[in-house]
N, C-alpha and C. Protein backbone atom coordinates (compact mmCIF):
# COMPACT_ATOMS: atom_id res chain seq x y z
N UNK A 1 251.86 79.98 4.75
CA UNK A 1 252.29 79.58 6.07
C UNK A 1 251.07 79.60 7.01
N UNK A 2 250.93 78.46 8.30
CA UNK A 2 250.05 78.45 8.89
C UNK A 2 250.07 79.72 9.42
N UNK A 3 248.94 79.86 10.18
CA UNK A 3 248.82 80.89 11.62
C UNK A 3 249.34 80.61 12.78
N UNK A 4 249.91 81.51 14.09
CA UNK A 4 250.47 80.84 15.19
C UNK A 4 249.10 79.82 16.08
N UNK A 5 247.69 80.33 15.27
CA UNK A 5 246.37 79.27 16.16
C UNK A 5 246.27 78.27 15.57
N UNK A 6 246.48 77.94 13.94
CA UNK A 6 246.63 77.17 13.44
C UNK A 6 247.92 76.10 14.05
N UNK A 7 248.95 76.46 13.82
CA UNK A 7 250.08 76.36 14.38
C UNK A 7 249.74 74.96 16.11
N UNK A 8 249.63 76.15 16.86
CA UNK A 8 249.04 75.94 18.05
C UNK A 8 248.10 74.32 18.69
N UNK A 9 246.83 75.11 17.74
CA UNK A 9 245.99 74.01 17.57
C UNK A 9 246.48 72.58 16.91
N UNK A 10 247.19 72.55 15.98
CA UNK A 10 248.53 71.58 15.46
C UNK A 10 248.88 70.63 16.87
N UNK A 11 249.71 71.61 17.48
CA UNK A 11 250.37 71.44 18.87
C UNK A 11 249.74 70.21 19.71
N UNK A 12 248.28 70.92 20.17
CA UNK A 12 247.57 70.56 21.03
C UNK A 12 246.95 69.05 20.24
N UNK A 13 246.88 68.87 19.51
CA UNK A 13 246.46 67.72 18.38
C UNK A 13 247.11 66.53 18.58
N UNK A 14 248.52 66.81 18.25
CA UNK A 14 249.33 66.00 18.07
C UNK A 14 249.76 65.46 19.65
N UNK A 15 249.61 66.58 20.89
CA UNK A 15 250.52 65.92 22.23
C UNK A 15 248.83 65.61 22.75
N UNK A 16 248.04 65.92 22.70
CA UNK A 16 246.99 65.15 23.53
C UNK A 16 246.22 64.05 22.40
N UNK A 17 246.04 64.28 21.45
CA UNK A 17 245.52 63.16 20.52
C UNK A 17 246.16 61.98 20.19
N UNK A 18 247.57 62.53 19.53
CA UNK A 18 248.15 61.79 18.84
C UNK A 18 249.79 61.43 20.18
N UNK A 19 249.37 61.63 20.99
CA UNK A 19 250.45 61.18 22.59
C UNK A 19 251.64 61.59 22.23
N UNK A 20 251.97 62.53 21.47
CA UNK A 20 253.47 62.77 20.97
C UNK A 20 253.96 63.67 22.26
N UNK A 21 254.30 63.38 23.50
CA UNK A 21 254.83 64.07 24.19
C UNK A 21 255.92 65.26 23.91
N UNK A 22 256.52 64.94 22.95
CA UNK A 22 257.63 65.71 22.70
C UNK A 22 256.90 66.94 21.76
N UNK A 23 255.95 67.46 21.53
CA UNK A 23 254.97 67.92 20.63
C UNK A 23 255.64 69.68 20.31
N UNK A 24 255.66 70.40 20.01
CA UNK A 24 256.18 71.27 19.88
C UNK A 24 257.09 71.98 19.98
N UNK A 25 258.03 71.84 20.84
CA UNK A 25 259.63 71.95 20.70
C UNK A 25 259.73 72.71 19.36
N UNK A 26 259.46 73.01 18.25
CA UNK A 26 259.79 73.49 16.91
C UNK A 26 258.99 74.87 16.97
N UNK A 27 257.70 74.99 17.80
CA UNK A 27 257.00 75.83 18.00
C UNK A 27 257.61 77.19 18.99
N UNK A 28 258.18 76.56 19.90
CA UNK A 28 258.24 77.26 21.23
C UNK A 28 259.74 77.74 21.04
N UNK A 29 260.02 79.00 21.51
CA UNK A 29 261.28 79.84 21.09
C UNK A 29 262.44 79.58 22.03
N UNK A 30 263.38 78.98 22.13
CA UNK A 30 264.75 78.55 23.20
C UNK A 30 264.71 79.09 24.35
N UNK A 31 263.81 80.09 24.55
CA UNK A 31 263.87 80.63 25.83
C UNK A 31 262.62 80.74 26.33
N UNK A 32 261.50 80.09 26.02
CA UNK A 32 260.06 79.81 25.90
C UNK A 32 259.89 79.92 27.90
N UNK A 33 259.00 80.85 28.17
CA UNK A 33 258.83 80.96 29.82
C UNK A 33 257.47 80.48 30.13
N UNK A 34 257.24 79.09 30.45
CA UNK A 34 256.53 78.20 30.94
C UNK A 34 255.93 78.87 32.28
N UNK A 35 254.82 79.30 32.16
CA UNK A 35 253.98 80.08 33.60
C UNK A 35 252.95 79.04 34.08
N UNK A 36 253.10 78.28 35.19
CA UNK A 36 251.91 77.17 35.64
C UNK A 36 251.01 77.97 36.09
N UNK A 37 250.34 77.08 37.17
CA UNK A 37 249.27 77.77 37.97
C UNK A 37 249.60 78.33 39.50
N UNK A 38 250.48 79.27 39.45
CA UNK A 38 251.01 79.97 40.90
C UNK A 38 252.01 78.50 41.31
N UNK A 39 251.25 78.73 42.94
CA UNK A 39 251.70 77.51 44.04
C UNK A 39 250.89 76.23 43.76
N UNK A 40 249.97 76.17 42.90
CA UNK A 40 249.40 74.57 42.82
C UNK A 40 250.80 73.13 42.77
N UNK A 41 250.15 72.30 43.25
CA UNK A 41 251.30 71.77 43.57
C UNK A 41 251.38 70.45 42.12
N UNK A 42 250.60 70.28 41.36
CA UNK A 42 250.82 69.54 40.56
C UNK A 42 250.92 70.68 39.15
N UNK A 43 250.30 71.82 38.98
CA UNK A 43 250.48 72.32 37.55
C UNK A 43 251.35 73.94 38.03
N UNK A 44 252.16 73.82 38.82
CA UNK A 44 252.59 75.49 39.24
C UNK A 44 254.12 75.22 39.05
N UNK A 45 254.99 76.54 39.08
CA UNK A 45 256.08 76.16 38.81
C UNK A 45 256.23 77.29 37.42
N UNK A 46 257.40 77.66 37.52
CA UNK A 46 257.79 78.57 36.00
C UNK A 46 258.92 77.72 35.25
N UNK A 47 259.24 77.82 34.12
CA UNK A 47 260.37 76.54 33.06
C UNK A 47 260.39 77.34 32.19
N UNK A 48 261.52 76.96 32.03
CA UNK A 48 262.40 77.92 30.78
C UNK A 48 263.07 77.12 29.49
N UNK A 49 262.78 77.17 28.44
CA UNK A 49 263.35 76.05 27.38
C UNK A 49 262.18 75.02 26.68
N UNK A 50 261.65 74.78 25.67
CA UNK A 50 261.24 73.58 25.52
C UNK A 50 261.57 72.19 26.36
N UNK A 51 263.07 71.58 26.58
CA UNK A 51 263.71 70.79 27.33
C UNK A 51 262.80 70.94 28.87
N UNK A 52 262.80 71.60 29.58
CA UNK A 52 262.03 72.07 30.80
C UNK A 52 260.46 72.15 30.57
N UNK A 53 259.81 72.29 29.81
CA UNK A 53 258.52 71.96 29.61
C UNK A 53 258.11 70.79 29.38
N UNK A 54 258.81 70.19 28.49
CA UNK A 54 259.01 68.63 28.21
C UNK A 54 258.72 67.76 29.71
N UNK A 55 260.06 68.22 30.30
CA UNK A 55 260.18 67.35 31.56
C UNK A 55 259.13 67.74 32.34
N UNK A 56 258.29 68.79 32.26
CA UNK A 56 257.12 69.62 33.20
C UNK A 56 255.74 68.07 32.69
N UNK A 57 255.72 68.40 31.41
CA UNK A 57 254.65 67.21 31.28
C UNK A 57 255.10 65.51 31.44
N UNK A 58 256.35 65.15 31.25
CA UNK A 58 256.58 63.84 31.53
C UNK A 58 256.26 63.58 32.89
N UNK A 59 256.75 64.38 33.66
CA UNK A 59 256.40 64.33 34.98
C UNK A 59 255.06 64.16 35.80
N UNK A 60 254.46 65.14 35.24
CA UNK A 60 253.14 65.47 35.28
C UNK A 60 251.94 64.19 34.67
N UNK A 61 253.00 64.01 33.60
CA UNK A 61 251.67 62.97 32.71
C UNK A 61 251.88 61.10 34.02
N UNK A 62 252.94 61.25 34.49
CA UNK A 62 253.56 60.13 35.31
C UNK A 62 252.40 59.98 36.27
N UNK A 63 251.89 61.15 37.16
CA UNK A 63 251.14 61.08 38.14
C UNK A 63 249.18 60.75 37.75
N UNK A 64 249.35 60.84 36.48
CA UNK A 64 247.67 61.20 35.64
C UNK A 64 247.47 60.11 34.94
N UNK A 65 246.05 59.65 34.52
CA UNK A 65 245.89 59.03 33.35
C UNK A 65 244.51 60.17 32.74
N UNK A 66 244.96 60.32 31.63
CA UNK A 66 244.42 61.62 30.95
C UNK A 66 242.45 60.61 30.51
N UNK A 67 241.84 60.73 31.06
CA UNK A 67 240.16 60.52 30.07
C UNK A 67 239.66 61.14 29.18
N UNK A 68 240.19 62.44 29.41
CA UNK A 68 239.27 63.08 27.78
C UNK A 68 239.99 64.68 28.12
N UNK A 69 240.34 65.21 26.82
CA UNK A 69 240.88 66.74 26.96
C UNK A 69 239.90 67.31 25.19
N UNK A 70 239.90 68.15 25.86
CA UNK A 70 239.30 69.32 25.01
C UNK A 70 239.76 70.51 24.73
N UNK A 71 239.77 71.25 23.80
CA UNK A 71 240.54 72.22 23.66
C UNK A 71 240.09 73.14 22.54
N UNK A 72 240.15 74.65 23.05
CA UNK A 72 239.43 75.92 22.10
C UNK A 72 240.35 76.88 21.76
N UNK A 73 241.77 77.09 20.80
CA UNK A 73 242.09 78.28 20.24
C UNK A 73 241.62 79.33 19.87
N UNK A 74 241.65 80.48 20.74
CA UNK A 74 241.28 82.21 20.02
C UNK A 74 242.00 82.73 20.22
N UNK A 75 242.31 83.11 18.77
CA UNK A 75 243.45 84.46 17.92
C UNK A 75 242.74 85.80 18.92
N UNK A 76 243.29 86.38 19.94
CA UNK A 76 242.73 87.60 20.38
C UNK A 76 243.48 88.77 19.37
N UNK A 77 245.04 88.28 19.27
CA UNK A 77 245.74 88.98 17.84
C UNK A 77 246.41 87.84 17.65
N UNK A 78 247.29 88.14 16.14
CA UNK A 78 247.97 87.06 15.43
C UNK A 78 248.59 86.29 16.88
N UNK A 79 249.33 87.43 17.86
CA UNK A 79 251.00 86.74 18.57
C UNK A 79 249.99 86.68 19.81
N UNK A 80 248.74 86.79 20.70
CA UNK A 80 248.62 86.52 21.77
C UNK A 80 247.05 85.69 21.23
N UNK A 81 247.44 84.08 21.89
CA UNK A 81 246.16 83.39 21.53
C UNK A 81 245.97 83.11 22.84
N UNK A 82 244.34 82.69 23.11
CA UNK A 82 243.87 82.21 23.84
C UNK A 82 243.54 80.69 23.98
N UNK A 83 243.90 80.04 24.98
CA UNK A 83 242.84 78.54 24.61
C UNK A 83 242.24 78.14 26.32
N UNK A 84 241.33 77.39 25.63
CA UNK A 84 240.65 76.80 26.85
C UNK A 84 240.54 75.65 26.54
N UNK A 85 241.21 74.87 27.74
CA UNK A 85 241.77 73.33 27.98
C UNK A 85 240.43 72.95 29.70
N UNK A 86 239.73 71.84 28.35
CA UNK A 86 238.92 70.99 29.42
C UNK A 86 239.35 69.56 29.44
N UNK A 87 239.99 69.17 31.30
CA UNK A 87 240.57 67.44 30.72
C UNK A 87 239.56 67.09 32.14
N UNK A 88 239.52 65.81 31.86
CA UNK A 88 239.15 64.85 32.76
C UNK A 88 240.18 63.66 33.10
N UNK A 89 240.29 63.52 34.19
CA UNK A 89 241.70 63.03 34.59
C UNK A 89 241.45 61.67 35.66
N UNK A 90 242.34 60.83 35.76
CA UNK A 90 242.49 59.88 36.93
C UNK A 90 243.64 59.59 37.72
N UNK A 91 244.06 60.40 39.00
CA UNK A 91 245.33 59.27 39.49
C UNK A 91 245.58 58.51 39.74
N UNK A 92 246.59 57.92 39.28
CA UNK A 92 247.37 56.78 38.38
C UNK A 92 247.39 56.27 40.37
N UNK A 93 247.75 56.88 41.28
CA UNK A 93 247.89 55.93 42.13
C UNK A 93 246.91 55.64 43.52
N UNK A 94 245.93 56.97 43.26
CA UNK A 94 245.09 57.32 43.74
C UNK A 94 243.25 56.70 43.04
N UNK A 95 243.42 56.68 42.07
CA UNK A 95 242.62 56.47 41.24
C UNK A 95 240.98 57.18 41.40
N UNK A 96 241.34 58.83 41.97
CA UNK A 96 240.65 59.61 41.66
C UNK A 96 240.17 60.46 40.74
N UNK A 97 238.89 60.62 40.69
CA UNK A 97 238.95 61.09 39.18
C UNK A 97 238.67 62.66 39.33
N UNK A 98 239.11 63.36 38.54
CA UNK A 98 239.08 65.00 38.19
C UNK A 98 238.66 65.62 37.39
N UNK A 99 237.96 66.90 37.54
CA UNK A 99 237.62 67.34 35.86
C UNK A 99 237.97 68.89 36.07
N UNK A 100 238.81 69.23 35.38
CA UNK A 100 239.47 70.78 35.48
C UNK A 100 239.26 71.80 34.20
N UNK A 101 238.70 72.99 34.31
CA UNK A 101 238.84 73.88 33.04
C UNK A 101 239.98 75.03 33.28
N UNK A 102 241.07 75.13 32.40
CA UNK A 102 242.03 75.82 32.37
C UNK A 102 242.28 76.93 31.43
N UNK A 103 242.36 78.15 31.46
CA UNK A 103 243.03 79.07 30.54
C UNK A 103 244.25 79.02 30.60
N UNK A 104 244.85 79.22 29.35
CA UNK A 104 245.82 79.50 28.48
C UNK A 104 246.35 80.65 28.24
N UNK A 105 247.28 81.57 27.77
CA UNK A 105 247.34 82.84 27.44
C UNK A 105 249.17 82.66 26.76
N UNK A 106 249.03 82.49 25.28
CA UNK A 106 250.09 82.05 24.71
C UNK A 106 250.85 83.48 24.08
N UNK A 107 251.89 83.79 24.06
CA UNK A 107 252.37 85.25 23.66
C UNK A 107 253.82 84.47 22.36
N UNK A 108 253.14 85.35 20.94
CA UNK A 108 254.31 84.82 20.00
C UNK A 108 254.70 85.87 19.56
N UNK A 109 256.24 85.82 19.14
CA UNK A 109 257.14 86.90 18.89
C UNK A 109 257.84 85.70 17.34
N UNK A 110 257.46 86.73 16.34
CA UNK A 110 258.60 85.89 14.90
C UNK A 110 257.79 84.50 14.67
N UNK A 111 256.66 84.12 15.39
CA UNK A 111 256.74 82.95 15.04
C UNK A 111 256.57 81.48 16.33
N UNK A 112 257.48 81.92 17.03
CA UNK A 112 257.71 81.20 18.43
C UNK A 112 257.14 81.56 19.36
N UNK A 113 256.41 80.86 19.69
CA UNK A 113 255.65 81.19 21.23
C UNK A 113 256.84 81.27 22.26
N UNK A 114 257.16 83.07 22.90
CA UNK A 114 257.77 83.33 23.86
C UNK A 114 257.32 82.81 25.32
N UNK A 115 255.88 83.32 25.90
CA UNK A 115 255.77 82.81 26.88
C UNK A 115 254.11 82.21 27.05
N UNK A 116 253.95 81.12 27.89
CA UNK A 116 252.50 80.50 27.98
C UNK A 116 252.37 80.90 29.45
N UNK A 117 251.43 81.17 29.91
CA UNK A 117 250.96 81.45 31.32
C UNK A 117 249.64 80.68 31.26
N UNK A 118 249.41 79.73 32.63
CA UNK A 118 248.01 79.19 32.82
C UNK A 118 247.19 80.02 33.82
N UNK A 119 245.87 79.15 33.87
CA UNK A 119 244.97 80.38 34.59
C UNK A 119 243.82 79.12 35.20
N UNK A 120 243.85 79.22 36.16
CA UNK A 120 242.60 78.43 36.96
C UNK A 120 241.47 78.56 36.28
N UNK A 121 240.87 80.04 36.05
CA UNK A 121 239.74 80.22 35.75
C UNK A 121 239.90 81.06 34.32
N UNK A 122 239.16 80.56 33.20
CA UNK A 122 238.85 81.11 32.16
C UNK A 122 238.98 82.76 31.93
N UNK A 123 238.10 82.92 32.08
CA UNK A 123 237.64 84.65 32.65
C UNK A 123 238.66 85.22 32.74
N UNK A 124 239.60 85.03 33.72
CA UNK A 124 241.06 85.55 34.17
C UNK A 124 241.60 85.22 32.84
N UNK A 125 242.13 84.25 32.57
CA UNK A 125 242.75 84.37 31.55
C UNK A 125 242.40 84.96 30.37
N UNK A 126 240.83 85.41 29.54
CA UNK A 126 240.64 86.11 28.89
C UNK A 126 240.71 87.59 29.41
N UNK A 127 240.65 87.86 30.53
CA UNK A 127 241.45 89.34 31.13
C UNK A 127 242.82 89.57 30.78
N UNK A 128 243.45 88.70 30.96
CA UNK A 128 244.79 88.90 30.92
C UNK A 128 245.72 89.25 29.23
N UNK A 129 244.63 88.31 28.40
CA UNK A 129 245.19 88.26 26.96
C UNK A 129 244.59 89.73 26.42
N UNK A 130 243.27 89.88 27.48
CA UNK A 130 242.72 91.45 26.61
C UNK A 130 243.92 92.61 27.23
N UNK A 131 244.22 92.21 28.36
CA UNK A 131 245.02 93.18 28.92
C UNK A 131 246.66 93.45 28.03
N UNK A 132 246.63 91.95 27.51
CA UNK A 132 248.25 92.03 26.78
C UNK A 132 247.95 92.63 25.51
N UNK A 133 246.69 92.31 24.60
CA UNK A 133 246.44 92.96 23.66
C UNK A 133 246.52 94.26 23.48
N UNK A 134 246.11 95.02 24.50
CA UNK A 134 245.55 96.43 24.39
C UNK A 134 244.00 96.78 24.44
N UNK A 135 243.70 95.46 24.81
CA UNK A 135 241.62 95.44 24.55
C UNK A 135 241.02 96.73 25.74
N UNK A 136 241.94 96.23 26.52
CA UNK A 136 241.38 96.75 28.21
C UNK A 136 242.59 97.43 28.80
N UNK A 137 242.33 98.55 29.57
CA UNK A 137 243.37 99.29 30.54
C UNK A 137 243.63 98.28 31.31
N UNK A 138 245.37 98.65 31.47
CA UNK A 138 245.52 97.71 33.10
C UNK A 138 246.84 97.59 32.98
C-alpha cells in the first residue's frame, strides 16, 4: 500500500496536472476540516466534507487561470505531511498576474486525511506540523 505522501502527492498530480477537479474525495475522510487562509478573501474560509472542498476549488478555480503550480510533500510523520504549494496565477477577469508560496499542514487518521490547514508563509506552517508532531513544545 502507498504512503499517505505518496498517496497525497498522487492527489496533487492528478487535480493540478492532470485538471481532475474532483481529485481526491477517496483520500479525504467524510468529515475532512478544510482550514483556508484565516480572513483572506479568496483562499479563507473553513469546509467540512470532500463535497465542500470540491465546491471551495470550483469556485475558486472560476475566478483564476492557474500558469504554473509546484508542489513539495514532507512526511514530518506517516499521518502529519507537509507540502509547499508554489502557483503562479492570472485573473480570469482582471487579468492580473500573481505568484504565491503556500504551506500546507495535512493531518491523517486510518488512512484519510482528517484535517488540511493552509499557511501564508512556509515557516509557519513547518511550525505548526513540528508542533502537531511533537518536534517542538507548544
Amino acid at each position: 500500500m502507498a504512503s499517505n505522501a505518496e498517496r497525497l502527492s498522487d492527489l496533487y498530480a492528478a487535480f493540478w496536472r492532470g485538471h481532475d477537479w474532483h481529485a481526491g474525495a477517496e483520500l479525504m475522510a467524510p468529515d475532512i476540516e478544510w482550514n483556508g487562509l484565516g480572513d483572506d478573501a479568496t483562499l479563507g474560509g473553513t469546509r467540512y466534507g470532500p463535497r465542500a472542498v470540491n465546491q471551495f476549488f470550483v469556485e475558486w478555480l472560476e475566478a483564476w487561470d492557474i500558469a504554473d503550480v509546484d508542489w513539495d510533500v514532507e512526511e514530518v510523520t506517516p499521518d502529519i505531511l507537509l507540502v509547499r504549494t508554489r502557483l503562479r496565477t492570472r485573473g480570469r477577469g482582471s487579468g492580473i498576474e500573481s505568484e504565491a508560496e503556500i504551506g500546507q499542514v495535512w493531518e491523517f487518521q486510518d488512512t484519510r486525511a482528517v484535517r488540511q490547514t493552509m499557511y501564508r508563509n512556509f515557516d509557519v506552517a513547518r511550525d505548526a506540523a513540528d508542533r502537531l508532531s511533537g518536534r517542538v513544545g507548544g
